[in-house]
N, C-alpha and C. Protein backbone atom coordinates (compact mmCIF):
# COMPACT_ATOMS: atom_id res chain seq x y z
N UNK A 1 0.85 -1.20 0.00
CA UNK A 1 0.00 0.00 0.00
C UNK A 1 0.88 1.25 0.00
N UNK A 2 0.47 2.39 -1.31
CA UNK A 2 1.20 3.63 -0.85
C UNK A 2 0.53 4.52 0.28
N UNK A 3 1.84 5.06 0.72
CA UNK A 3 0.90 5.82 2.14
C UNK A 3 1.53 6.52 1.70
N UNK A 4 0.97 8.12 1.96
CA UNK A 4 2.11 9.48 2.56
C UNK A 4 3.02 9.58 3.00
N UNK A 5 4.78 9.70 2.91
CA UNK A 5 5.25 9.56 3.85
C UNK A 5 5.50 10.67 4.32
N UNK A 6 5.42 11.74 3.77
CA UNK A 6 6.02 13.18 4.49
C UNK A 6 6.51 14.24 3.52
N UNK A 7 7.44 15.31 3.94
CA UNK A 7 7.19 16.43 3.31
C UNK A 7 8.62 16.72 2.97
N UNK A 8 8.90 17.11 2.05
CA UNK A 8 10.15 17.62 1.19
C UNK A 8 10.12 19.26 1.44
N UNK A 9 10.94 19.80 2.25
CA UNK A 9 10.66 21.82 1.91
C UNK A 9 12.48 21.85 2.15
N UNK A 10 12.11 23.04 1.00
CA UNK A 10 13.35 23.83 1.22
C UNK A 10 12.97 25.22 1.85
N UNK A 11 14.00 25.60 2.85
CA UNK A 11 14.00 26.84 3.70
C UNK A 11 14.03 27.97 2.44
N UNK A 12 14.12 29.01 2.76
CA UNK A 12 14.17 30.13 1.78
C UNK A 12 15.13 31.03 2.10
N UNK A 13 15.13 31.57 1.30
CA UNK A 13 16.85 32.53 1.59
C UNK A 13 15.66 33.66 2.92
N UNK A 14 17.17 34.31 3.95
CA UNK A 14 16.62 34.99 5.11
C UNK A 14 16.69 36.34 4.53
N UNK A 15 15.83 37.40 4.64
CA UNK A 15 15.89 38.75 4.84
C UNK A 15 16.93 39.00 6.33
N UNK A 16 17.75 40.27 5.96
CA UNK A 16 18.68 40.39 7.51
C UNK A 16 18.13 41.77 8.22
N UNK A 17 18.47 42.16 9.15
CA UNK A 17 18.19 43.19 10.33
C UNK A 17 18.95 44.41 9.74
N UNK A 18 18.39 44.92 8.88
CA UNK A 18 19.47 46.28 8.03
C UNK A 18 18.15 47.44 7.60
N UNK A 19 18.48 48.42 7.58
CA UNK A 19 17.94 49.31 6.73
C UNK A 19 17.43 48.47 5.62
N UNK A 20 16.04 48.67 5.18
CA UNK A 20 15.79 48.43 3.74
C UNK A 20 14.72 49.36 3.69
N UNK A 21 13.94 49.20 2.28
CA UNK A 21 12.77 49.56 1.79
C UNK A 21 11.59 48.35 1.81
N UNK A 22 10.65 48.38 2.23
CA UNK A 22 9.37 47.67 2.39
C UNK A 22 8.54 47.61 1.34
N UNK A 23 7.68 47.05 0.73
CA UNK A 23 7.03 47.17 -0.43
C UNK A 23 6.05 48.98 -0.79
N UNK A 24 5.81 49.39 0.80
CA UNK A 24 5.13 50.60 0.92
C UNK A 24 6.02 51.39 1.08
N UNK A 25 7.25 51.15 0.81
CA UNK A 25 8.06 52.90 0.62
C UNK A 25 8.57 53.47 1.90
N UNK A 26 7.92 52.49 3.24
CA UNK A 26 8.85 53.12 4.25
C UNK A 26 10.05 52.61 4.83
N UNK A 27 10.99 53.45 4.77
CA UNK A 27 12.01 52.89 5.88
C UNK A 27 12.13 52.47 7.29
N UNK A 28 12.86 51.04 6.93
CA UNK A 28 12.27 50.35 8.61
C UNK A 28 13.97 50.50 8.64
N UNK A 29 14.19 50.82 10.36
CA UNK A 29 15.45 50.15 10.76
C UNK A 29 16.19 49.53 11.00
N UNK A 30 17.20 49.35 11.60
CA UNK A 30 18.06 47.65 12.26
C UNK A 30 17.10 47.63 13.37
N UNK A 31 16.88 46.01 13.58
CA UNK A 31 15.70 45.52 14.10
C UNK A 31 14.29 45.44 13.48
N UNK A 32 14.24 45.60 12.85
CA UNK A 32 13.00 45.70 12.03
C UNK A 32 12.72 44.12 12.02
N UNK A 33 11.06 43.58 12.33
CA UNK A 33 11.14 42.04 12.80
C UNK A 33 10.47 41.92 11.26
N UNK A 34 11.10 40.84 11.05
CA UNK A 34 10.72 39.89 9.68
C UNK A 34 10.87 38.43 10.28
N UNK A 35 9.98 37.28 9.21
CA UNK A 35 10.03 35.98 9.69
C UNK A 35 11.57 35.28 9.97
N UNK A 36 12.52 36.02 8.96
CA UNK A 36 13.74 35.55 8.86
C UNK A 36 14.47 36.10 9.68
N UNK A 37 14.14 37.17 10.39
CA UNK A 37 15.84 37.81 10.70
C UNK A 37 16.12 37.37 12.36
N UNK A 38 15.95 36.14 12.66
CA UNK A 38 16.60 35.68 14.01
C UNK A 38 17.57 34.20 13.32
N UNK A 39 17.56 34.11 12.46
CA UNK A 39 18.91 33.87 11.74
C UNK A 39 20.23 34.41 11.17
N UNK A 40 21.26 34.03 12.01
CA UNK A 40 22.49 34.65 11.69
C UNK A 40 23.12 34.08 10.66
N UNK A 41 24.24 35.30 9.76
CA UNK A 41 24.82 34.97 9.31
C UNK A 41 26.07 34.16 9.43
N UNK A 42 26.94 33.65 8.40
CA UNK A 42 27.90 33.19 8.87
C UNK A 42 28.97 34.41 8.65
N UNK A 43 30.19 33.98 8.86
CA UNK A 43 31.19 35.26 8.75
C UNK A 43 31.56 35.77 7.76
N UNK A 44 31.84 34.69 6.85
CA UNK A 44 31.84 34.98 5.32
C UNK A 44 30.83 35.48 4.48
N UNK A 45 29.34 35.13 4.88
CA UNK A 45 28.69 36.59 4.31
C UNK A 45 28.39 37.51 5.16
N UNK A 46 28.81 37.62 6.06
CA UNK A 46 28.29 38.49 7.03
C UNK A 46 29.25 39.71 6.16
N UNK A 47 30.95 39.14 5.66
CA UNK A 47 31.77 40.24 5.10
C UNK A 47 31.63 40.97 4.20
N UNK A 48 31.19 39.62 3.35
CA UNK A 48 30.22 40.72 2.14
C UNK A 48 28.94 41.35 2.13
N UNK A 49 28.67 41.11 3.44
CA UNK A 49 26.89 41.78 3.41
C UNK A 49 27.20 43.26 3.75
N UNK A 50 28.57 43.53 4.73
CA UNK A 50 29.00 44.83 5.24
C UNK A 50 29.69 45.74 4.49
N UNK A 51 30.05 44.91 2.90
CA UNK A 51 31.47 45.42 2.16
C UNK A 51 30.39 46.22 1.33
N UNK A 52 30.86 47.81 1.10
CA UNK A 52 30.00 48.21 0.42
C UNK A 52 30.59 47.97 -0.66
N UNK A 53 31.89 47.53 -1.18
CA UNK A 53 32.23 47.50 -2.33
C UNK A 53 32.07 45.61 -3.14
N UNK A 54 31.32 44.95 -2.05
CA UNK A 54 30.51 43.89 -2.73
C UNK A 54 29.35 44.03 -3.57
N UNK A 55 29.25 43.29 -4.31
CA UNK A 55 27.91 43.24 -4.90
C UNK A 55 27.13 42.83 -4.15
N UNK A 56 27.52 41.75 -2.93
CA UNK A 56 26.12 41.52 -2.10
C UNK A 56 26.03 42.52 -0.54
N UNK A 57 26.77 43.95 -0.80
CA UNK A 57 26.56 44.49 -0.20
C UNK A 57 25.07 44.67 0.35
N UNK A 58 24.44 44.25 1.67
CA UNK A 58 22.93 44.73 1.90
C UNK A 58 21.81 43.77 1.77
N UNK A 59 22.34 43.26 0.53
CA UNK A 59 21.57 42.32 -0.25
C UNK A 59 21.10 41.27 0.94
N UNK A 60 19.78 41.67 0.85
CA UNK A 60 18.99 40.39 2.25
C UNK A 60 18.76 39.15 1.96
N UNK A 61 18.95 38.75 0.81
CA UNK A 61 18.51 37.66 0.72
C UNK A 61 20.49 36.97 0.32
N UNK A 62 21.36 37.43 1.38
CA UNK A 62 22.26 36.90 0.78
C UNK A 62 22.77 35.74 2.06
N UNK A 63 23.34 34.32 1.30
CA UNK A 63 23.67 33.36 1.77
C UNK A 63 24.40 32.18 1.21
N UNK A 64 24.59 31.25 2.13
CA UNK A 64 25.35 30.17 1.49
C UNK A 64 25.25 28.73 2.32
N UNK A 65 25.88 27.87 1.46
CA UNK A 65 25.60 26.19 2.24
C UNK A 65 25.52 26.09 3.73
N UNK A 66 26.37 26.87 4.43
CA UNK A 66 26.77 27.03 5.73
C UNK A 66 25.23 27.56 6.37
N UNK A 67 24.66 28.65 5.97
CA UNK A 67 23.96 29.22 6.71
C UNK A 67 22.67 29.67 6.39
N UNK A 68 22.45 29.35 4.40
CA UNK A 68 21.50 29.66 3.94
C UNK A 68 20.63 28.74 3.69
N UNK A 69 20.18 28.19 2.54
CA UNK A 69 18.71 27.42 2.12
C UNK A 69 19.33 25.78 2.64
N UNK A 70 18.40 24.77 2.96
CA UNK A 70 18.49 23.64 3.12
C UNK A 70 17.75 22.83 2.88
N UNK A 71 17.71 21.31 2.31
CA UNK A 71 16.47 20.59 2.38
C UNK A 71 17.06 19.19 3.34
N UNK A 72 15.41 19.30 4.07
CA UNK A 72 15.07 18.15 4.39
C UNK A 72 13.62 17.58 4.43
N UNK A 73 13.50 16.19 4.78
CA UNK A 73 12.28 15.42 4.94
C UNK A 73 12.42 15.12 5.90
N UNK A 74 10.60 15.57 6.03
CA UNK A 74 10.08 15.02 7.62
C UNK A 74 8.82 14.37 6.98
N UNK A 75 8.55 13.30 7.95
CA UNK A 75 7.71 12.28 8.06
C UNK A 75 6.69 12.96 7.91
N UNK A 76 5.39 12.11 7.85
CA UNK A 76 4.24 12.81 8.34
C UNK A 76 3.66 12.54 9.14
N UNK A 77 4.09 12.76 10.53
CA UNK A 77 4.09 14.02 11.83
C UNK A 77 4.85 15.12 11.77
N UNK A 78 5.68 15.73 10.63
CA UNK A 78 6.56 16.68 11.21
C UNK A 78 7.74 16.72 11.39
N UNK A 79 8.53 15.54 11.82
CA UNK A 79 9.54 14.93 12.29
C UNK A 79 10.90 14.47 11.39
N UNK A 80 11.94 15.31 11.40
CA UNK A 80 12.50 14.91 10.17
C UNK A 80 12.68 13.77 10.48
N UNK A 81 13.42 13.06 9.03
CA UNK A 81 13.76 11.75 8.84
C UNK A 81 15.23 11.91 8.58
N UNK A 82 15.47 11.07 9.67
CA UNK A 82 16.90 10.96 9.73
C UNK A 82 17.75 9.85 8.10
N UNK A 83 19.21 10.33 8.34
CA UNK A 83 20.37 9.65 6.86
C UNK A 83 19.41 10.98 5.75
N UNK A 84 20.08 10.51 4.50
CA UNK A 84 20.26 11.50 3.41
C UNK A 84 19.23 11.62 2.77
N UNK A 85 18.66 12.44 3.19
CA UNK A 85 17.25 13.18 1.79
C UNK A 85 16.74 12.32 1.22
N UNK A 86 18.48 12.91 -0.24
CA UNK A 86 17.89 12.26 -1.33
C UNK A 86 17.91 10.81 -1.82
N UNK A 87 18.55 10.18 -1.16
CA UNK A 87 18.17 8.81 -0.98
C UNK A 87 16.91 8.06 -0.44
N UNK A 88 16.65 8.95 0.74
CA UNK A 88 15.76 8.40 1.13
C UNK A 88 14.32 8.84 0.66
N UNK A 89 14.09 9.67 0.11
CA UNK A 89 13.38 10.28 -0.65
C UNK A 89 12.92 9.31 -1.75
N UNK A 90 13.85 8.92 -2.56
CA UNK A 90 14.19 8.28 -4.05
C UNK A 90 13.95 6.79 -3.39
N UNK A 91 13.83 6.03 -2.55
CA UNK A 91 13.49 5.10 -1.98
C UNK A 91 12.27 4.86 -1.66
N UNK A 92 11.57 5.88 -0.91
CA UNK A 92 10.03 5.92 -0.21
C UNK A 92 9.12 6.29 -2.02
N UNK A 93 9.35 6.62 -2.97
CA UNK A 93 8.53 6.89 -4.01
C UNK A 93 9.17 5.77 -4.29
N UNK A 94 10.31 4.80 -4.86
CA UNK A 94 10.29 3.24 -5.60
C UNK A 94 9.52 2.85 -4.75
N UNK A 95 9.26 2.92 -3.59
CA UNK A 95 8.20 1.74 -2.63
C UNK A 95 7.04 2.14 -2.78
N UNK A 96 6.76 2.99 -3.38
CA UNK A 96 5.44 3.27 -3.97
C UNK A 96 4.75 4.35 -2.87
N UNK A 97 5.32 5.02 -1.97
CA UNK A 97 4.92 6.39 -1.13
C UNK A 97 4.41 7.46 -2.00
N UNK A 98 3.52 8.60 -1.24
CA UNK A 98 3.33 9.57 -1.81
C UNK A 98 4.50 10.70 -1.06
N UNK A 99 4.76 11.44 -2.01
CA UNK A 99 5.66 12.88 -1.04
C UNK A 99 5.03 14.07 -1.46
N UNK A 100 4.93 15.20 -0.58
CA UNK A 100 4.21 16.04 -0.81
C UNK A 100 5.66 17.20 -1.24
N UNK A 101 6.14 17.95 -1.77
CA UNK A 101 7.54 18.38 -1.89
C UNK A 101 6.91 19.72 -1.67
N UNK A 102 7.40 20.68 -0.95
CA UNK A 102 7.08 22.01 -0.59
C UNK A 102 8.17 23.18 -1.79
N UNK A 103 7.83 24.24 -2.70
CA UNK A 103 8.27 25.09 -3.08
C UNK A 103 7.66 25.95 -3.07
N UNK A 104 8.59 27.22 -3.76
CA UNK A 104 7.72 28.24 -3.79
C UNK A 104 6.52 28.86 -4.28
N UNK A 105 5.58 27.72 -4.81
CA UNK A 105 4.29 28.23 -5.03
C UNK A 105 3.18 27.36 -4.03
N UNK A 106 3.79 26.72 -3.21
CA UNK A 106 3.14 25.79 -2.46
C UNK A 106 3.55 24.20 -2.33
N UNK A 107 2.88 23.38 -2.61
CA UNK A 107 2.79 21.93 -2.17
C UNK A 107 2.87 21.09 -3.60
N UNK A 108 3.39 20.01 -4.08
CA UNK A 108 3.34 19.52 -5.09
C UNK A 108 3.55 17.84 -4.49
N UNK A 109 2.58 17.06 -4.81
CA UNK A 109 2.54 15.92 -4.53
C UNK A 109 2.76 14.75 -5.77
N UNK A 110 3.90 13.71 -4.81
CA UNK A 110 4.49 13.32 -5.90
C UNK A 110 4.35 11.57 -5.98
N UNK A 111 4.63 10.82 -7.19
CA UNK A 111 4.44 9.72 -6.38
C UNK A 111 5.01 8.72 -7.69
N UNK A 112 5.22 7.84 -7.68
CA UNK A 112 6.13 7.10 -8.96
C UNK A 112 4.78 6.72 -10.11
N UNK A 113 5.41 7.71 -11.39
CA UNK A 113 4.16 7.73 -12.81
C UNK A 113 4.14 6.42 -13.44
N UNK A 114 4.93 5.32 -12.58
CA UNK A 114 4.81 3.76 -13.25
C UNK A 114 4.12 2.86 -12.39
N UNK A 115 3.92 3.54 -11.29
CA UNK A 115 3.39 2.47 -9.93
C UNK A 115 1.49 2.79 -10.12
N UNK A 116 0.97 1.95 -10.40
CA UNK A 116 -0.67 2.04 -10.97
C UNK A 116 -1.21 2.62 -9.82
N UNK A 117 -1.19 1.42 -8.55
CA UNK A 117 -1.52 1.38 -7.46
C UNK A 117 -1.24 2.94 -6.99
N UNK A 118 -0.16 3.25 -6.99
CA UNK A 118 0.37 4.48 -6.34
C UNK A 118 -0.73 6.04 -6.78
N UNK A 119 -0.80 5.92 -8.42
CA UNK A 119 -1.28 6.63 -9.09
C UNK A 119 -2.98 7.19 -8.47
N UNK A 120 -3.43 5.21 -8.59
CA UNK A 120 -5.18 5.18 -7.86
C UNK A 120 -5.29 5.70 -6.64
N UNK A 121 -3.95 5.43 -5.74
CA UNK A 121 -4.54 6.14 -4.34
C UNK A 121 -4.05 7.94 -3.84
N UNK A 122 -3.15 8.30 -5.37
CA UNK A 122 -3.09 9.96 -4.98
C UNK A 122 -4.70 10.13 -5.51
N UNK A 123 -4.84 9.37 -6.70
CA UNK A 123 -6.34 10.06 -7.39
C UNK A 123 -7.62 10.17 -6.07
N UNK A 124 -7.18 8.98 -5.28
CA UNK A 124 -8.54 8.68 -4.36
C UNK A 124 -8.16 9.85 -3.45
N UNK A 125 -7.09 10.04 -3.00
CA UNK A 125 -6.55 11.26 -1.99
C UNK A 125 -6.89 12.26 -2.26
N UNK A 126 -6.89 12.73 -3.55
CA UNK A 126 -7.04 14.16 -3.95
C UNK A 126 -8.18 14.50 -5.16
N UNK A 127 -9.23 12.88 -4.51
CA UNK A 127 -10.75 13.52 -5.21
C UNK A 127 -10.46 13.56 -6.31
N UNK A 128 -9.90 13.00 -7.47
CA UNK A 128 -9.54 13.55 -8.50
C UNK A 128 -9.74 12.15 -9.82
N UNK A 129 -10.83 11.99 -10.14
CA UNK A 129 -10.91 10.43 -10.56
C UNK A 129 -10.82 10.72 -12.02
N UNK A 130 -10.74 11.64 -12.77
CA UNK A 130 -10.16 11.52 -14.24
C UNK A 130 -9.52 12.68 -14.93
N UNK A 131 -9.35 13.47 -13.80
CA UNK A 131 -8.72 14.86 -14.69
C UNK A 131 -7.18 14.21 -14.38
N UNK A 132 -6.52 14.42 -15.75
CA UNK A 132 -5.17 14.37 -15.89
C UNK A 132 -4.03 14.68 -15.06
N UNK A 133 -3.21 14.35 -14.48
CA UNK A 133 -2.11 14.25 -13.57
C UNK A 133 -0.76 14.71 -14.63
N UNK A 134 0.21 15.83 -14.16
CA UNK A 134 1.30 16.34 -14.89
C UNK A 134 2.29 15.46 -14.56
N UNK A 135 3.38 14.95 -15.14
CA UNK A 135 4.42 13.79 -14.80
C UNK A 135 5.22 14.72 -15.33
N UNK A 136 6.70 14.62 -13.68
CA UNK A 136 7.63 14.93 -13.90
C UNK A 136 8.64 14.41 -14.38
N UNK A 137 9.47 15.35 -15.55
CA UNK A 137 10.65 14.69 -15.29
C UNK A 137 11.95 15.33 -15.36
N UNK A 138 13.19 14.34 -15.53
CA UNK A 138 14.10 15.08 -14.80
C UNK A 138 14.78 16.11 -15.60
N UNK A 139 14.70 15.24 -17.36
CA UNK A 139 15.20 16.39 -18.40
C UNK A 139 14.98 16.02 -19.63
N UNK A 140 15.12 16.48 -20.58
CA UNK A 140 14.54 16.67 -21.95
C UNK A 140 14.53 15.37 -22.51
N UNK A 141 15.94 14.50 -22.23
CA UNK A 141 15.87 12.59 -22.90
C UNK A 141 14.88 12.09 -21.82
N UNK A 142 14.99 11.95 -20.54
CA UNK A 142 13.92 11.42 -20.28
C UNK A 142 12.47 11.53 -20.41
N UNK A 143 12.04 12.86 -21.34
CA UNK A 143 10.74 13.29 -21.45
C UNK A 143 10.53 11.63 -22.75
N UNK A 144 11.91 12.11 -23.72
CA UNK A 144 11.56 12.02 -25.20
C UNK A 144 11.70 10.32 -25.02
N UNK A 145 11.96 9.59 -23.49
CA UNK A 145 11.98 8.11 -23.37
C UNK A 145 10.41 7.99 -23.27
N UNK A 146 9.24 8.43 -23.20
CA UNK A 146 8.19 8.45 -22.96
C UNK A 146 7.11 9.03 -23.58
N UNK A 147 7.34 9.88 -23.97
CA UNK A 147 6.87 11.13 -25.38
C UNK A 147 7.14 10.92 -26.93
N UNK A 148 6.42 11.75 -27.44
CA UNK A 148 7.30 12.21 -28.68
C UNK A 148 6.77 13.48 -28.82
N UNK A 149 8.45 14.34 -28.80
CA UNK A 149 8.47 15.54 -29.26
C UNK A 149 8.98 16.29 -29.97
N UNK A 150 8.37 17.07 -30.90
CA UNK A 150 8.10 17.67 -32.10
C UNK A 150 9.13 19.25 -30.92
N UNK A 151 9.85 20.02 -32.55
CA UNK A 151 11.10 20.73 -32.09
C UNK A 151 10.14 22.03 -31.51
N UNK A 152 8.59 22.54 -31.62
CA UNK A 152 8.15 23.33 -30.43
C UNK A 152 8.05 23.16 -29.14
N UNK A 153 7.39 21.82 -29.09
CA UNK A 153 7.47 21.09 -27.82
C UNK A 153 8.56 21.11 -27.16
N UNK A 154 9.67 20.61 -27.77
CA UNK A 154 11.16 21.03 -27.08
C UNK A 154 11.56 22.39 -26.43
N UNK A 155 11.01 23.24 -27.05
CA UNK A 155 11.35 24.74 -27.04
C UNK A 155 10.73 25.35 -25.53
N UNK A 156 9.93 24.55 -25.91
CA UNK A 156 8.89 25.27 -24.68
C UNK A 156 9.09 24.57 -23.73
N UNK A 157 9.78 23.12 -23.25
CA UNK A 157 9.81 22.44 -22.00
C UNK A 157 10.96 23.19 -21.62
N UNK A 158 12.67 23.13 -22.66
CA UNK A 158 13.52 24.19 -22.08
C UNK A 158 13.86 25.01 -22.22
N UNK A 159 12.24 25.89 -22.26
CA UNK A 159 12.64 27.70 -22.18
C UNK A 159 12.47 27.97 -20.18
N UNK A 160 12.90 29.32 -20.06
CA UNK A 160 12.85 29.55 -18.68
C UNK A 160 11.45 29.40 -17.93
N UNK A 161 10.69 29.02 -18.69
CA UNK A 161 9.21 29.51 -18.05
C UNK A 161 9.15 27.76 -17.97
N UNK A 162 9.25 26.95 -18.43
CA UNK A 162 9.70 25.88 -17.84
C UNK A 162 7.67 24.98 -17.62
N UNK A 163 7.30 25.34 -19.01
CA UNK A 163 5.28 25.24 -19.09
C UNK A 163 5.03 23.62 -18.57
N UNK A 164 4.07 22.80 -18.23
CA UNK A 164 3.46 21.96 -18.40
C UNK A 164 3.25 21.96 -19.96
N UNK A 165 3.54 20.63 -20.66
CA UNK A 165 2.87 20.61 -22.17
C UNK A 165 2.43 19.29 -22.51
N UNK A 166 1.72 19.55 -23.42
CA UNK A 166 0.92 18.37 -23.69
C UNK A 166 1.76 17.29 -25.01
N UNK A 167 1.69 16.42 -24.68
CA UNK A 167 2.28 15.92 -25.45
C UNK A 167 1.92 13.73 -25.80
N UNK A 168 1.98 13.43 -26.74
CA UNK A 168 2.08 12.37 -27.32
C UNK A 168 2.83 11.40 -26.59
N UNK A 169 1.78 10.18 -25.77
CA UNK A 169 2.44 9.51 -24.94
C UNK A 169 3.23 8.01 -25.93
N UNK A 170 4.25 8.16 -26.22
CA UNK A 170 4.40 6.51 -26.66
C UNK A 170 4.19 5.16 -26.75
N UNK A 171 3.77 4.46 -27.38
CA UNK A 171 2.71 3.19 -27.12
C UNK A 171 3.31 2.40 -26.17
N UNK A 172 4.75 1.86 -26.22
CA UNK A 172 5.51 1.13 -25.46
C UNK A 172 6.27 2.02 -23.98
N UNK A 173 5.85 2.15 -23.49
CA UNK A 173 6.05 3.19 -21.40
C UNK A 173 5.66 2.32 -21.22
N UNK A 174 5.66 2.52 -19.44
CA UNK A 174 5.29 1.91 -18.82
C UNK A 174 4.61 3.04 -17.87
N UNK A 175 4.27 3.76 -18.21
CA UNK A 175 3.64 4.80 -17.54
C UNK A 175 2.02 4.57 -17.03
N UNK A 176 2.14 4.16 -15.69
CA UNK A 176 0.49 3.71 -15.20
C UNK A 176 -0.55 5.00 -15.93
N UNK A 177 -1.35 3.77 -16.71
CA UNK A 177 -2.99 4.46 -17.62
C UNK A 177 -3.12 5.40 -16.49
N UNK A 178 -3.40 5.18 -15.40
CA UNK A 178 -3.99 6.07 -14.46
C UNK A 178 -3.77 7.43 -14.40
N UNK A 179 -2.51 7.54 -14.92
CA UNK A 179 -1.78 8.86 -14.74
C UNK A 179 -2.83 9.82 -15.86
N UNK A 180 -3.16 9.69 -16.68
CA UNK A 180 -3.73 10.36 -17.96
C UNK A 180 -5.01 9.98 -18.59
N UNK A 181 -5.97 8.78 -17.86
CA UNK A 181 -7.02 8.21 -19.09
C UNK A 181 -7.60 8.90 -19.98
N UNK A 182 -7.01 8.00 -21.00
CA UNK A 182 -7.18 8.24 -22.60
C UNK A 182 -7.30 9.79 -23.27
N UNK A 183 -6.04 10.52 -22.20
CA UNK A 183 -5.98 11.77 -22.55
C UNK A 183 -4.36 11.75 -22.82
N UNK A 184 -3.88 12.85 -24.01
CA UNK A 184 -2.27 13.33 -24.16
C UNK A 184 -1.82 13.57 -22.66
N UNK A 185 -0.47 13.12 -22.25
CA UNK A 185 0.15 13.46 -21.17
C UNK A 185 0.72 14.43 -21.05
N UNK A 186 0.45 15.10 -19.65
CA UNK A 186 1.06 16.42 -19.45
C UNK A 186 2.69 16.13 -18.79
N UNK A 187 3.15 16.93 -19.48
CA UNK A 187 4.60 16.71 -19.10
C UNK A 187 5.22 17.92 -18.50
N UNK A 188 6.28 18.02 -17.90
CA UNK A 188 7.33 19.46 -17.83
C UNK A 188 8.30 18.80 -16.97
N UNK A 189 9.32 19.30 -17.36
CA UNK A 189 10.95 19.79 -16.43
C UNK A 189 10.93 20.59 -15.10
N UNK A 190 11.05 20.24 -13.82
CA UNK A 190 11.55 21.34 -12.89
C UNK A 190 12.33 22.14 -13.13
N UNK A 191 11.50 23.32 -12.64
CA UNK A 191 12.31 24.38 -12.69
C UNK A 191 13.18 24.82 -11.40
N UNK A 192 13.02 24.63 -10.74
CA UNK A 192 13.88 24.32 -9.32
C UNK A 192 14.40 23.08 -8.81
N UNK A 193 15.53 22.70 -8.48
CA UNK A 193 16.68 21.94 -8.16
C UNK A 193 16.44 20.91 -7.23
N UNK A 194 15.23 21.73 -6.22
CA UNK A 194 15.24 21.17 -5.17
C UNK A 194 14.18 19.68 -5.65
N UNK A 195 13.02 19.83 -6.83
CA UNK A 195 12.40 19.29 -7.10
C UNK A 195 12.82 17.49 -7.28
N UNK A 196 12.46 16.55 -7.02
CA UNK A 196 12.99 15.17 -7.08
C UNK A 196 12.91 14.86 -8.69
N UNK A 197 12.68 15.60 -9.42
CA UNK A 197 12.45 14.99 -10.76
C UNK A 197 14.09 15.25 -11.54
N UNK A 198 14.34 16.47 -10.67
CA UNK A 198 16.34 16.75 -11.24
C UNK A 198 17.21 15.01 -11.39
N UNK A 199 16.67 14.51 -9.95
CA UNK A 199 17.26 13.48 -9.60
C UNK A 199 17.15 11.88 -10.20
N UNK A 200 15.64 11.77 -9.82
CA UNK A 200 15.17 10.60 -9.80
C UNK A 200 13.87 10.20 -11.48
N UNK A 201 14.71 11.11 -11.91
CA UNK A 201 13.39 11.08 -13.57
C UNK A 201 11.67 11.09 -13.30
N UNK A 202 11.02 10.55 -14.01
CA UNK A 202 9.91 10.20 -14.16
C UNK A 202 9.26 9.98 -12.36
């Protein structure tokens, strides 16, 4: 049985405790409370955040491995899951799990586009008994292992806007019916890194 196992988020870069401008034009001071700014820097950007002759002079959203964005998975209670992400990540979807992956437009739930079973119980989860499901993948050959695409189609999966497109599923996949009945499959490329499709294809 696939179950839920939990949640994929990446942190977001921190705003810091500096003079800035606010979307309304006023100037707030040092101290000024934002969600981010009880996170410190490390020393190394702390140098360039002070150097006015950096480019990331100021710059709030500035950071690095040490101190800036991170991913992990937590179960579902909350709780991270301990050893490496992306292994374990790439493990709980072959066993046929659902993952819910957190970015910046919200929640994206994920689950292996070959596992049938897997497919029937996001559909039953999310009320959703014949509208089409988008399948990720990781990059343009693995689309065209499953697809066929014509040189617009190409254009448009790796332009920056990075679309959902419709496209011509190949007779021989193994891509569970469920994912699409008897509709063209929606396809696209992540556009962010953090997404499991960089990694783990389809």
């Amino acid at each position: 049985m696939a179950e839920t196992a939990g949640i994929l988020q990446e942190d977001k870069c921190r705003p810091r405790r500096r003079f800035r401008v606010n979307i309304w034009g006023v100037v707030q001071g040092v101290g000024f409370r934002t969600a981010m700014a009880p996170f410190a820097l490390c020393p190394k950007c702390a140098t360039e955040y002070d150097d006015p002759t950096n480019r990331r002079f100021h710059a709030q959203p500035v950071a690095c491995p040490s101190c800036g964005p991170h991913v992990e998975l937590l179960d579902n209670k909350g709780q991270p899951v301990t050893g490496d992400w992306l292994e374990k990540s790439s493990q709980l979807l072959r066993e046929g799990y659902i993952l819910a992956i957190k970015d910046l437009s919200g929640f994206h739930l994920a689950c292996d586009a070959t596992n049938a079973h897997a497919v029937s119980l996001l559909r039953l989860r999310k009320r959703r008994s014949s509208k089409p499901f988008a399948v990720m993948a990781r990059d343009l050959d693995t689309v065209k292992q499953y697809c066929f695409v014509t040189e617009q189609e190409e254009a448009l999966l790796s332009s920056p806007a990075a679309p959902i497109v419709l496209l011509h599923q190949r007779p021989d996949t193994n891509l569970a019916p469920q994912v699409a009945p008897g509709l063209s499959t929606r396809t696209f490329i992540p556009h962010l890194r953090a997404y499991l499709g960089r990694r783990f294809g389809l």
